[in-house]
Protein backbone atom coordinates (compact mmCIF):
# COMPACT_ATOMS: atom_id res chain seq x y z
CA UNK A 1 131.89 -79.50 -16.14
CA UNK A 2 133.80 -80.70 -13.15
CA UNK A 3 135.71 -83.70 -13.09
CA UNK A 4 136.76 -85.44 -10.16
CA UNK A 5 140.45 -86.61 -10.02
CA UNK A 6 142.27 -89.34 -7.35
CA UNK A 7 145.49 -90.56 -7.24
CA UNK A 8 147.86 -92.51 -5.44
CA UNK A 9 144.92 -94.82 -3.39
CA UNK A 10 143.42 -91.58 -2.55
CA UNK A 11 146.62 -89.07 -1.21
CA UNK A 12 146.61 -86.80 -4.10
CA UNK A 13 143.16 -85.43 -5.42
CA UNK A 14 141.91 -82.67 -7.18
CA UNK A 15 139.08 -81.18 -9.54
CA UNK A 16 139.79 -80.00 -12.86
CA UNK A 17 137.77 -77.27 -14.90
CA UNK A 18 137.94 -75.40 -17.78
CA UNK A 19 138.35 -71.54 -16.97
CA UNK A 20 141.02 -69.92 -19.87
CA UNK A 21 142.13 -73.57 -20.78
CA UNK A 22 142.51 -76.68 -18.07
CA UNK A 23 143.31 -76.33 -14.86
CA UNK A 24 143.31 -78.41 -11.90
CA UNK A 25 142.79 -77.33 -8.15
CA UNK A 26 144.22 -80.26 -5.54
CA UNK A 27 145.21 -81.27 -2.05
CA UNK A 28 148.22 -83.37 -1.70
CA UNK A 29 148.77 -85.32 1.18
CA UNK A 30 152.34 -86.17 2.76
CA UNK A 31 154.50 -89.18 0.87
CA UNK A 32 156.59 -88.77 -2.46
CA UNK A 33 154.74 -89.38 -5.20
CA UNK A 34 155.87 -89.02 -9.53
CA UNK A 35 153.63 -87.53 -11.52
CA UNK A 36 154.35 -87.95 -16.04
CA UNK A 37 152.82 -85.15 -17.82
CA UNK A 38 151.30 -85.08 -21.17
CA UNK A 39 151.24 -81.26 -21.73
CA UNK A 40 153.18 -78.06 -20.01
CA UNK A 41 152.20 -77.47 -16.66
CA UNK A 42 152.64 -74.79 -14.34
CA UNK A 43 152.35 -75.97 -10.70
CA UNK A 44 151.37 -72.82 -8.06
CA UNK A 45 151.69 -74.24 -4.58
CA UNK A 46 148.68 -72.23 -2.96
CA UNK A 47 149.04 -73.29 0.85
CA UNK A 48 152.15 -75.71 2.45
CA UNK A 49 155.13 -76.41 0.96
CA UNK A 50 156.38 -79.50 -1.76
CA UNK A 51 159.69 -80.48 -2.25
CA UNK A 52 160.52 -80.87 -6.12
CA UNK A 53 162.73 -82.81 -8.29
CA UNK A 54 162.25 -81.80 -12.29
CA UNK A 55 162.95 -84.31 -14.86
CA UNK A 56 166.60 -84.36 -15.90
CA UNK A 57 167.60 -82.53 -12.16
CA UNK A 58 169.82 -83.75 -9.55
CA UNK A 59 168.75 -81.66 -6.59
CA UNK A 60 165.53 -81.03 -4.99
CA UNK A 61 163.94 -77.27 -4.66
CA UNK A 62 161.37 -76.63 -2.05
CA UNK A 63 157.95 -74.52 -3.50
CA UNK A 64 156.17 -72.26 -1.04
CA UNK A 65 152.37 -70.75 -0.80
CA UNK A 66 152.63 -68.26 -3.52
CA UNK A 67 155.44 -70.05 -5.77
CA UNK A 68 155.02 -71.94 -9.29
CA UNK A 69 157.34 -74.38 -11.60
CA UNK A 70 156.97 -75.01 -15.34
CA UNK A 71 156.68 -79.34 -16.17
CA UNK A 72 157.70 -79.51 -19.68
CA UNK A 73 155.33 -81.52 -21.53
CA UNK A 74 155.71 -85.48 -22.13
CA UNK A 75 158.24 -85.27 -18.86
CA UNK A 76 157.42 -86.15 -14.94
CA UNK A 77 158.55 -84.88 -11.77
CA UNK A 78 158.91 -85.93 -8.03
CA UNK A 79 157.54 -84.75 -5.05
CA UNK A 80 157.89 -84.78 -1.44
CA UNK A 81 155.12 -83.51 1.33
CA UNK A 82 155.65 -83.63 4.61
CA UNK A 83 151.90 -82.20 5.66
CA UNK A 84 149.12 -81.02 3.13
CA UNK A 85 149.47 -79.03 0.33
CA UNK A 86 147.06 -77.47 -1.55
CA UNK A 87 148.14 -76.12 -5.47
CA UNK A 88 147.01 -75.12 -8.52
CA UNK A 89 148.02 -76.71 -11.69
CA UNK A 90 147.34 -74.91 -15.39
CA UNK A 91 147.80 -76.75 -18.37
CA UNK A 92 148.79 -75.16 -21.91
């Protein structure tokens, strides 16, 4: 099944679906947003680029089409758009 997911009055949505565990496939749009996790994740940024600050970090790093992070579980993380981005986020 397919479940629909919104966020943030509609800037960050996505779809999750089960596939070898959960995953999540999303558009982001451009603000800074915090997102808590309850499990790992690893974010791919599939198209644009997001500006990241991981729990417990003092400086951002900027994510690229093509590049992933690791969220430890029961943690959050910023982020910063300045257009669209599209990812993919798997969950362990």
């Amino acid at each position: 099944m397919i479940t629909v997911n919104e966020y943030f009055d509609g800037a960050v949505k996505s779809l999750a679906y089960e596939h070898n565990g959960k995953s999540t496939v999303g558009v982001i749009d451009a603000g800074e947003y915090e997102f808590g996790t309850s499990t790992h994740e690893t974010m791919i940024v599939v198209e644009g680029a997001m500006e990241v600050l991981l729990f417990g970090q003092s400086e951002w790093k900027t994510f690229s089409a093509g590049e992933k992070f690791e969220i430890d579980s029961n943690s959050s993380f910023k982020v910063k758009v300045t257009g669209q981005v599209s990812y993919l986020c798997k969950y362990k």
